[in-house]
N, C-alpha and C. Protein backbone atom coordinates (compact mmCIF):
# COMPACT_ATOMS: atom_id res chain seq x y z
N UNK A 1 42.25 123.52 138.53
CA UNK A 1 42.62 123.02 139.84
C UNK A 1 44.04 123.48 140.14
N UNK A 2 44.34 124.23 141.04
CA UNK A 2 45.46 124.63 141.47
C UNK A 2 46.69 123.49 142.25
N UNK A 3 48.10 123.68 142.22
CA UNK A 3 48.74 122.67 142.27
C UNK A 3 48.92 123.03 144.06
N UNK A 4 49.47 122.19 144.52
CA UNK A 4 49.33 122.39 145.63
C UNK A 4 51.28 122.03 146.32
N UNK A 5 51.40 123.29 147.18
CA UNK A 5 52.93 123.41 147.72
C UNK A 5 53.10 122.31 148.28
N UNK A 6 53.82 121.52 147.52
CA UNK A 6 54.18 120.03 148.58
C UNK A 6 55.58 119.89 148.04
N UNK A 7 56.25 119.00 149.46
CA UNK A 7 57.46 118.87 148.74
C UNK A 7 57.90 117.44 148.91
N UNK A 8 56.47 116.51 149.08
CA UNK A 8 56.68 114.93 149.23
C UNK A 8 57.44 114.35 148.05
N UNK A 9 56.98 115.01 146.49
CA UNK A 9 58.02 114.47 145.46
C UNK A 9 59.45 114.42 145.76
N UNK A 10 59.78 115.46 146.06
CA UNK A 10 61.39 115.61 146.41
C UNK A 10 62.04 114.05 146.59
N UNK A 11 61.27 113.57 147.87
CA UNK A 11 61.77 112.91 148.84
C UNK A 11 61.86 111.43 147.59
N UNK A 12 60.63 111.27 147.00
CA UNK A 12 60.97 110.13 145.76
C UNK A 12 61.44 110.19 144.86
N UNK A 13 62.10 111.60 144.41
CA UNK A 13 62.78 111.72 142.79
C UNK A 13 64.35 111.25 143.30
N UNK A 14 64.99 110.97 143.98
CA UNK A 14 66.45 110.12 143.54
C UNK A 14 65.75 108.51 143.31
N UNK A 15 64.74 108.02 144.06
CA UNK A 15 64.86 106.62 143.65
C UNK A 15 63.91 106.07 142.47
N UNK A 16 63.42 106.96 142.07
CA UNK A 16 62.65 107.06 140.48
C UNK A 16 64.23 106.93 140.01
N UNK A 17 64.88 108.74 139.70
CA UNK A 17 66.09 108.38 138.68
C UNK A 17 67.04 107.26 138.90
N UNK A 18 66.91 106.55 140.03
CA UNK A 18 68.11 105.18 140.41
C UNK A 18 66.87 103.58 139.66
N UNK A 19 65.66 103.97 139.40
CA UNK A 19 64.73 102.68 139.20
C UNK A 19 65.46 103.40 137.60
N UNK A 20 65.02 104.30 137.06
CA UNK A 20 65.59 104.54 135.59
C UNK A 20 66.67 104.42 135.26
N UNK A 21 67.77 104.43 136.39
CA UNK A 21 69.17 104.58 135.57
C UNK A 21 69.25 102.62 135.42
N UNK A 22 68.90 102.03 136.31
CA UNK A 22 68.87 100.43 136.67
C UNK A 22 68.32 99.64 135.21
N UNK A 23 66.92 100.38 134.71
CA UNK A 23 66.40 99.69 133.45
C UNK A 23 67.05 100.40 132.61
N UNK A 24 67.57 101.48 132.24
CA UNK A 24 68.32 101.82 130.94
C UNK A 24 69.70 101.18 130.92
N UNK A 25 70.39 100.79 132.29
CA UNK A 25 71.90 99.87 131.65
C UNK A 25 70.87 98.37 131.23
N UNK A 26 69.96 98.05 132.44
CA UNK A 26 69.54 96.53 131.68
C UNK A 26 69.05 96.08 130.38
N UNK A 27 68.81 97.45 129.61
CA UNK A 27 67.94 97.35 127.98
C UNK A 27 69.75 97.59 127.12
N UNK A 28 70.49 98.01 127.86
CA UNK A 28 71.89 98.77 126.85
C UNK A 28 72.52 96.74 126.52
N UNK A 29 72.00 95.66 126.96
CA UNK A 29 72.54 94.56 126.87
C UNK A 29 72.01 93.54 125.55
N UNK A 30 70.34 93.57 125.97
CA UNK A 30 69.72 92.95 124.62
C UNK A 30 70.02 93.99 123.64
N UNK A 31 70.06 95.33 123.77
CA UNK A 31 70.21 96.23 122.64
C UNK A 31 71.14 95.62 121.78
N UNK A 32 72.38 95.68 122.80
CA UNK A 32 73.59 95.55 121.26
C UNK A 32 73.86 93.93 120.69
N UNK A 33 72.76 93.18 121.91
CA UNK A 33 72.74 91.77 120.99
C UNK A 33 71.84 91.77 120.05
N UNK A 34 70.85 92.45 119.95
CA UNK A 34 70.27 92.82 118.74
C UNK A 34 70.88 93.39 117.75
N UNK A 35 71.63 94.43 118.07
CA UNK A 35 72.48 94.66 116.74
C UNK A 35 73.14 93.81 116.45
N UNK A 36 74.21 93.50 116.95
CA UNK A 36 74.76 92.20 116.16
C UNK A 36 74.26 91.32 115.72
N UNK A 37 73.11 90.95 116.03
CA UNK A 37 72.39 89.98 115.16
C UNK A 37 72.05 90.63 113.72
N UNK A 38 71.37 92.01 113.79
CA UNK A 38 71.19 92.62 112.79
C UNK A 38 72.73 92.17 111.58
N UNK A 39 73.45 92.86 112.23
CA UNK A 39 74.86 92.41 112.10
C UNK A 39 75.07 91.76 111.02
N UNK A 40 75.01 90.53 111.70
CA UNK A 40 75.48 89.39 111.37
C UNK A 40 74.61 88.56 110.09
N UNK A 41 72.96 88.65 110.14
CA UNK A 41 72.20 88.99 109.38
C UNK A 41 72.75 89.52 108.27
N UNK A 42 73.05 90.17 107.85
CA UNK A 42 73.13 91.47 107.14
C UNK A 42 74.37 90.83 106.16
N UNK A 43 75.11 90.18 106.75
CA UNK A 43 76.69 89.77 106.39
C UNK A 43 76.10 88.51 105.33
N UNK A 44 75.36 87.52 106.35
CA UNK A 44 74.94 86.57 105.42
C UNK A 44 74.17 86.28 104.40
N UNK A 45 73.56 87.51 104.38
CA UNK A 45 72.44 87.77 102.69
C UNK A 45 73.90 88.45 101.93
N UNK A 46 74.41 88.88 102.37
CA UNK A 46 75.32 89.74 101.17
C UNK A 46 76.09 88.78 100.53
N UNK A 47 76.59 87.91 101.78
CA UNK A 47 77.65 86.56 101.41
C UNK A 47 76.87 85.91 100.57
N UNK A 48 75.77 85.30 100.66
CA UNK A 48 74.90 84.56 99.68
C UNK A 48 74.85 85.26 98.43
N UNK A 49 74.45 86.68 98.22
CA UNK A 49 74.77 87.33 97.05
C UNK A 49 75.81 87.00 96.50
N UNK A 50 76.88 87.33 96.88
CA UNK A 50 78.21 87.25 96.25
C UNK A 50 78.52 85.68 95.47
N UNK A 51 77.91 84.64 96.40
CA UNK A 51 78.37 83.25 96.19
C UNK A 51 77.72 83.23 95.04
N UNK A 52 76.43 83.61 95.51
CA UNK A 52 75.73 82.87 93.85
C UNK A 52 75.83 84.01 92.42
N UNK A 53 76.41 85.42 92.69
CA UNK A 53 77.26 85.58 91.39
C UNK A 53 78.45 85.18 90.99
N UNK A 54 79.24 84.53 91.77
CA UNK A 54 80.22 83.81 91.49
C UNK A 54 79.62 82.51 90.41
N UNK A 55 78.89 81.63 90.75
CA UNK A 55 78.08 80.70 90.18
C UNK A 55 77.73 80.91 88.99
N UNK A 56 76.78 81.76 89.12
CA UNK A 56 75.63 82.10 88.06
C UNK A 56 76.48 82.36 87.04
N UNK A 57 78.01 83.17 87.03
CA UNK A 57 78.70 83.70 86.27
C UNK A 57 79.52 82.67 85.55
N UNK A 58 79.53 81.29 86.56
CA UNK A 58 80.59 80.55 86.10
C UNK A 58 79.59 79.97 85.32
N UNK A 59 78.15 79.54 85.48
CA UNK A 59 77.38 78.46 84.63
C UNK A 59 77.37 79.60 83.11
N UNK A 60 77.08 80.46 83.51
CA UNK A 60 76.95 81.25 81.92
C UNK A 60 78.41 80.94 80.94
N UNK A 61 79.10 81.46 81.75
CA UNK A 61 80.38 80.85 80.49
C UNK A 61 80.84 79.55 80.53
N UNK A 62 80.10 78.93 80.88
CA UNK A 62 80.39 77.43 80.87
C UNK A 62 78.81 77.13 79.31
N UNK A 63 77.98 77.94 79.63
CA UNK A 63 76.85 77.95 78.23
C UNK A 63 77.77 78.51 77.30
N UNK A 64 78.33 79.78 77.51
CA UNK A 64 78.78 80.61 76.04
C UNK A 64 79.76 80.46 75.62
N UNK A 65 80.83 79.19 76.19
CA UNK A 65 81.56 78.80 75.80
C UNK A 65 83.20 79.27 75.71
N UNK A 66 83.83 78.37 75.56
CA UNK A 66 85.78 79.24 75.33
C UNK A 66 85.51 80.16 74.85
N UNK A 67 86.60 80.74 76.27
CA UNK A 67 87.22 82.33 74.88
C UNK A 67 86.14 83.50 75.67
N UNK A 68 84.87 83.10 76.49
CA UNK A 68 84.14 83.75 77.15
C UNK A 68 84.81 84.25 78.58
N UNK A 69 84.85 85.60 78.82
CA UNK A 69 85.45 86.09 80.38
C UNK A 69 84.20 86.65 81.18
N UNK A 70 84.61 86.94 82.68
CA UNK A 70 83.61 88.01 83.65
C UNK A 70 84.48 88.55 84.31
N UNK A 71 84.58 89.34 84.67
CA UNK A 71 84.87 89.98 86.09
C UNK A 71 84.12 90.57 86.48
N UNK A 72 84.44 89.80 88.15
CA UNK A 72 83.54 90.32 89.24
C UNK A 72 84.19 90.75 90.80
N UNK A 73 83.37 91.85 91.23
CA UNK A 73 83.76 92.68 92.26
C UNK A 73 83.11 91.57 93.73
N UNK A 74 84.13 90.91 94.13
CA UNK A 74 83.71 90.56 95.44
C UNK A 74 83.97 91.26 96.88
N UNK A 75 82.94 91.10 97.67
CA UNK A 75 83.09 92.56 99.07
C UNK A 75 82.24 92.02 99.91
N UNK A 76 83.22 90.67 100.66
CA UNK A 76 82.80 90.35 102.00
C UNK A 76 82.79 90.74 103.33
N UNK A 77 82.77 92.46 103.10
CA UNK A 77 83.53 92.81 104.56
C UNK A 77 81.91 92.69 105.43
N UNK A 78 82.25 92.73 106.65
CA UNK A 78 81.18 92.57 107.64
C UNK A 78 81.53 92.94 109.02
N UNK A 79 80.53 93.96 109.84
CA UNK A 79 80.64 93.99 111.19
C UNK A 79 80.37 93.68 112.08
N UNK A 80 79.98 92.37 111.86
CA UNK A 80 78.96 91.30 112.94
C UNK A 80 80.32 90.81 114.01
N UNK A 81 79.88 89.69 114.08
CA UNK A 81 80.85 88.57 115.07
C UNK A 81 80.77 87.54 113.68
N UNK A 82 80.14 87.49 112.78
CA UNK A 82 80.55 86.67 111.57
C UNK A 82 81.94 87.39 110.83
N UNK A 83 82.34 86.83 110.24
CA UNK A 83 83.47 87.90 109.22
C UNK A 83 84.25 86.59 108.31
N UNK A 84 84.50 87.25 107.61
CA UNK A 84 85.38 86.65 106.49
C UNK A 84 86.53 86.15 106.69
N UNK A 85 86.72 84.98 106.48
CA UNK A 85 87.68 84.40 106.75
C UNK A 85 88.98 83.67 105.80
N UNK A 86 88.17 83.06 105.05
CA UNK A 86 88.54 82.92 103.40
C UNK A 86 87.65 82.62 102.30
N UNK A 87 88.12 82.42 100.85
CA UNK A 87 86.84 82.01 100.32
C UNK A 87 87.54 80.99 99.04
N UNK A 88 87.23 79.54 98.95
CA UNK A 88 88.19 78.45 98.47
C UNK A 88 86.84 78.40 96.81
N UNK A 89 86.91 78.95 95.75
CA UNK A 89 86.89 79.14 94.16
C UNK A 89 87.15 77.28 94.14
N UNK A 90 86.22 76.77 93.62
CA UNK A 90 86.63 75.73 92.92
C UNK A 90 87.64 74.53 93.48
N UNK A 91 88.10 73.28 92.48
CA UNK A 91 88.18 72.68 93.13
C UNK A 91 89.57 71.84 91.99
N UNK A 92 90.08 70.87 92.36
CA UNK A 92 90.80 69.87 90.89
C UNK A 92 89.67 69.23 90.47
N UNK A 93 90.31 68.73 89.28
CA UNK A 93 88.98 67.67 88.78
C UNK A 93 88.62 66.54 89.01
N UNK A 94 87.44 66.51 89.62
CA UNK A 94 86.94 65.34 90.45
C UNK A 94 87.24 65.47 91.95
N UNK A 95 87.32 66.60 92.25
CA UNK A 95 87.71 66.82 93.64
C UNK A 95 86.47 67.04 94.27
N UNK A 96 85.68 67.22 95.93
CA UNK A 96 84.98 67.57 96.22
C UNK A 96 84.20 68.71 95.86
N UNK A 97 84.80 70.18 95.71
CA UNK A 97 84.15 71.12 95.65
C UNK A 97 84.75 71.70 94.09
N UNK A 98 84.84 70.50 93.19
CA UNK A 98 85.25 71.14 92.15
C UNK A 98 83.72 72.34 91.41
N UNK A 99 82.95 72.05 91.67
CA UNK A 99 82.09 72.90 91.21
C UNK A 99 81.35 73.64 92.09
N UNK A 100 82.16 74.19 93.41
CA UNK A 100 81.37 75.02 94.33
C UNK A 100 82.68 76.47 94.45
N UNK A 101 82.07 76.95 95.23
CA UNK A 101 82.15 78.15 95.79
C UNK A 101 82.07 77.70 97.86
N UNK A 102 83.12 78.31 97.98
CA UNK A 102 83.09 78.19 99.60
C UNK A 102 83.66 78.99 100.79
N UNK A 103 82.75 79.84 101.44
CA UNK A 103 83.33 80.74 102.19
C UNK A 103 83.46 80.11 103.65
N UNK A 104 84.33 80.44 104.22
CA UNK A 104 84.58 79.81 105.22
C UNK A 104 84.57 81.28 106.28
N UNK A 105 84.39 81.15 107.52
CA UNK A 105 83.61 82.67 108.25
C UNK A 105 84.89 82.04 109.65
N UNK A 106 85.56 83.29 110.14
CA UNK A 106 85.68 83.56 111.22
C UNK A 106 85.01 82.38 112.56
N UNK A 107 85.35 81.72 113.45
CA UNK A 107 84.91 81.42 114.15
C UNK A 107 84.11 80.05 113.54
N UNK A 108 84.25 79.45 112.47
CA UNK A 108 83.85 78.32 111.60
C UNK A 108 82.92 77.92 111.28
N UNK A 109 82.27 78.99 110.70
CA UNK A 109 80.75 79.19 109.95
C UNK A 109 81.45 78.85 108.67
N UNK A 110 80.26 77.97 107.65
CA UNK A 110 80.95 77.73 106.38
C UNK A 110 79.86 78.21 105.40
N UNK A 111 79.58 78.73 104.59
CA UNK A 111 78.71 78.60 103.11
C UNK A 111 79.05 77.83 102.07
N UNK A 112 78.29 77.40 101.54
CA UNK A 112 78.95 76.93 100.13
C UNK A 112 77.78 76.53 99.19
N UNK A 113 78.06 76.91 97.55
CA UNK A 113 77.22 77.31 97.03
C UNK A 113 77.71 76.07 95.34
N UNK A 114 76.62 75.63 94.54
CA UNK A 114 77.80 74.73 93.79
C UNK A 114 76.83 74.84 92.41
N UNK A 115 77.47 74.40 91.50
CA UNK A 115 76.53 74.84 89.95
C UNK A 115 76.74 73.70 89.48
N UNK A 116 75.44 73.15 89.61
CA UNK A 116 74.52 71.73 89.50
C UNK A 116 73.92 72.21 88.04
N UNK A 117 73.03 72.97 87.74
CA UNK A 117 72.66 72.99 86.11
C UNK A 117 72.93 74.31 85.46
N UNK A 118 74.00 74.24 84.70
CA UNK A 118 74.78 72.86 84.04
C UNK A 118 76.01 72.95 85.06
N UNK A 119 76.42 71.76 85.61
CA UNK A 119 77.82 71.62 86.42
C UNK A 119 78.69 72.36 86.01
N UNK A 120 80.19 72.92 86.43
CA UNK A 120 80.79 73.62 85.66
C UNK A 120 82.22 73.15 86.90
N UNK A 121 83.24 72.65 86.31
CA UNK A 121 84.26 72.41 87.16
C UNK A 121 85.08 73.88 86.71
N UNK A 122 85.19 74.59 88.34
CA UNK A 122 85.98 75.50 88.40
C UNK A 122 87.58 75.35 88.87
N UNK A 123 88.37 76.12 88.36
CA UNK A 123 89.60 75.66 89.17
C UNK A 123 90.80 77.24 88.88
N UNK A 124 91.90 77.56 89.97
CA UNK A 124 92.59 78.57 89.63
C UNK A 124 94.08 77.80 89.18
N UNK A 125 94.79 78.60 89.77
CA UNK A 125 96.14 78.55 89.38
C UNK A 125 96.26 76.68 89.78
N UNK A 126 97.20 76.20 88.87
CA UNK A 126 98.01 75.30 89.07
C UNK A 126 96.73 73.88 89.02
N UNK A 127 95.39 74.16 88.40
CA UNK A 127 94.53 73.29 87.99
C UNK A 127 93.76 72.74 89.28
N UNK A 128 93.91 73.70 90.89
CA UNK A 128 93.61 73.41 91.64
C UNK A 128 92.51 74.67 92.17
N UNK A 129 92.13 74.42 93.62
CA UNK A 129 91.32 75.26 94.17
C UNK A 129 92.05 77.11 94.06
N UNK A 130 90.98 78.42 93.47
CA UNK A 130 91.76 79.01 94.54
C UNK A 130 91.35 79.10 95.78
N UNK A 131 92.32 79.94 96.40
CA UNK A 131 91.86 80.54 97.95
C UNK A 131 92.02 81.94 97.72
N UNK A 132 91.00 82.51 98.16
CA UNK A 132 91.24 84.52 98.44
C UNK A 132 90.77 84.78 99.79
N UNK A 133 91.96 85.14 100.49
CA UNK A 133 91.88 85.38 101.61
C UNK A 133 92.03 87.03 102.27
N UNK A 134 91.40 87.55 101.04
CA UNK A 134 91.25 89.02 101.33
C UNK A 134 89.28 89.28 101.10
N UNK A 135 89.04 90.31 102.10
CA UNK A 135 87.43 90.15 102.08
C UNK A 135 86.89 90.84 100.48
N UNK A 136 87.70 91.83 100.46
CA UNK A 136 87.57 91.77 98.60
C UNK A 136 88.39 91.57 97.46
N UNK A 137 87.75 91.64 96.89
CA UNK A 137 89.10 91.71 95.93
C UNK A 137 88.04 91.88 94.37
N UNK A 138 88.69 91.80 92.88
CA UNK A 138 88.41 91.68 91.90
C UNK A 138 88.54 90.00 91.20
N UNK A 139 87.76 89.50 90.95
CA UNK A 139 87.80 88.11 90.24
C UNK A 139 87.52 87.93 89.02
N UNK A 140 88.41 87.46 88.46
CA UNK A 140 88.13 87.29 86.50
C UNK A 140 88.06 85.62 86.43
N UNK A 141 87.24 85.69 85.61
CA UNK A 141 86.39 83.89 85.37
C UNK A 141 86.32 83.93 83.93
N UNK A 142 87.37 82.60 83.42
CA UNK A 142 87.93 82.42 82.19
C UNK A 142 87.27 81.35 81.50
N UNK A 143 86.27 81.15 80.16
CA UNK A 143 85.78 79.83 79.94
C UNK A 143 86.81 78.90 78.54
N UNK A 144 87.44 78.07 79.46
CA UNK A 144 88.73 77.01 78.52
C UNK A 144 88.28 76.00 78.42
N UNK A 145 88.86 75.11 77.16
CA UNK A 145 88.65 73.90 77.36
C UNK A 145 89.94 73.39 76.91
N UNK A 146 90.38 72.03 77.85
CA UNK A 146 91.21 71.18 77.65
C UNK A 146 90.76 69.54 77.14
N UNK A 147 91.48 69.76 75.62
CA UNK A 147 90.80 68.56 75.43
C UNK A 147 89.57 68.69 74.90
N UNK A 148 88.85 67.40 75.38
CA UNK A 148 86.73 67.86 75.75
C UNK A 148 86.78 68.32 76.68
N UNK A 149 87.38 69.04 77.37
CA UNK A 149 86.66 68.79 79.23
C UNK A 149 86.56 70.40 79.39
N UNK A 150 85.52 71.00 79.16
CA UNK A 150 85.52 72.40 79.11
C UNK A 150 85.66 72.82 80.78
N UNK A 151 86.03 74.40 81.75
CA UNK A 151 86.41 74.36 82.85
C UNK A 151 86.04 75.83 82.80
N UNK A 152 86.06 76.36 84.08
CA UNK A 152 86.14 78.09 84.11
C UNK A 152 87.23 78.36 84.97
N UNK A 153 88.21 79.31 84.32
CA UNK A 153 89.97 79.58 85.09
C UNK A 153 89.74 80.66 85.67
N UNK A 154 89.84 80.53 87.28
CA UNK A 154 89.31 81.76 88.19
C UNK A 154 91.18 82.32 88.58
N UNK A 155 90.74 83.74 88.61
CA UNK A 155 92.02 84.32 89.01
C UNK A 155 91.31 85.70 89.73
N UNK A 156 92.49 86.10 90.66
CA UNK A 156 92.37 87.23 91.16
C UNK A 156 93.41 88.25 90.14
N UNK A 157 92.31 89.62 90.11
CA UNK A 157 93.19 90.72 89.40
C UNK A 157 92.89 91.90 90.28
């Protein structure tokens, strides 16, 4: 079938490309809220990773006893609208979060993660919480005991 000389398209191809240019800015909006969700997603499985090797690491040398070390590579960076804000190691003894882990997020999202079996009171410098307020850093986890009261001594190196 042969095409036939017309030139009625003409007359509708600017408001086709003006109906297309209209839905491609309106999709460019959920798009990048989808990414950031991806985002942000993405931030909070890693953060959960990190928390609970912090944990897992402290209950083990709290099993294997004084004199036992770890170091571990923490790397909270993130490109969401979540982000790192600080992250508060432990606690004094008998304090609230003496046996947690707690990240605190940009904009006041909190995690917190705590080692219930076997408990393990963590604590840094000066027998208190630390704080690392850098999104990474290196962490060494020390297993002491004072007394009876065995503890894990978190430091940044």
């Amino acid at each position: 079938m042969p095409l036939k000389d017309d030139r009625d398209g003409l007359e509708s191809f600017p408001l086709k490309l003006m109906i297309v240019a209209i839905v491609a800015t309106m999709s460019v909006v959920p798009a990048s809220q989808a990414l950031e969700g991806f985002r942000n997603r993405d931030f909070v499985a890693r953060a959960e990773l990190e928390l609970e090797s912090v944990i897992s690491a402290a209950q083990t040398l709290m099993i294997e006893g004084p004199g036992s070390v770890r170091t571990l590579h923490l790397d909270f960076r993130g490109d969401g609208s979540l982000a790192f804000d600080r992250l508060s190691i432990g606690d004094t003894r008998g304090g609230p979060n003496m046996s947690s882990v707690v990240l605190r997020m940009i904009g006041g999202g909190v995690m917190a993660r705590t080692a219930t079996e076997p408990a393990v009171w963590i604590v840094g410098g000066s027998m208190a919480a630390l704080i690392i307020e850098f999104p990474t850093c290196d962490l060494r986890l020390y297993a002491k005991q004072d007394g009876m009261t065995p503890y894990v001594f978190a430091v940044v190196v």
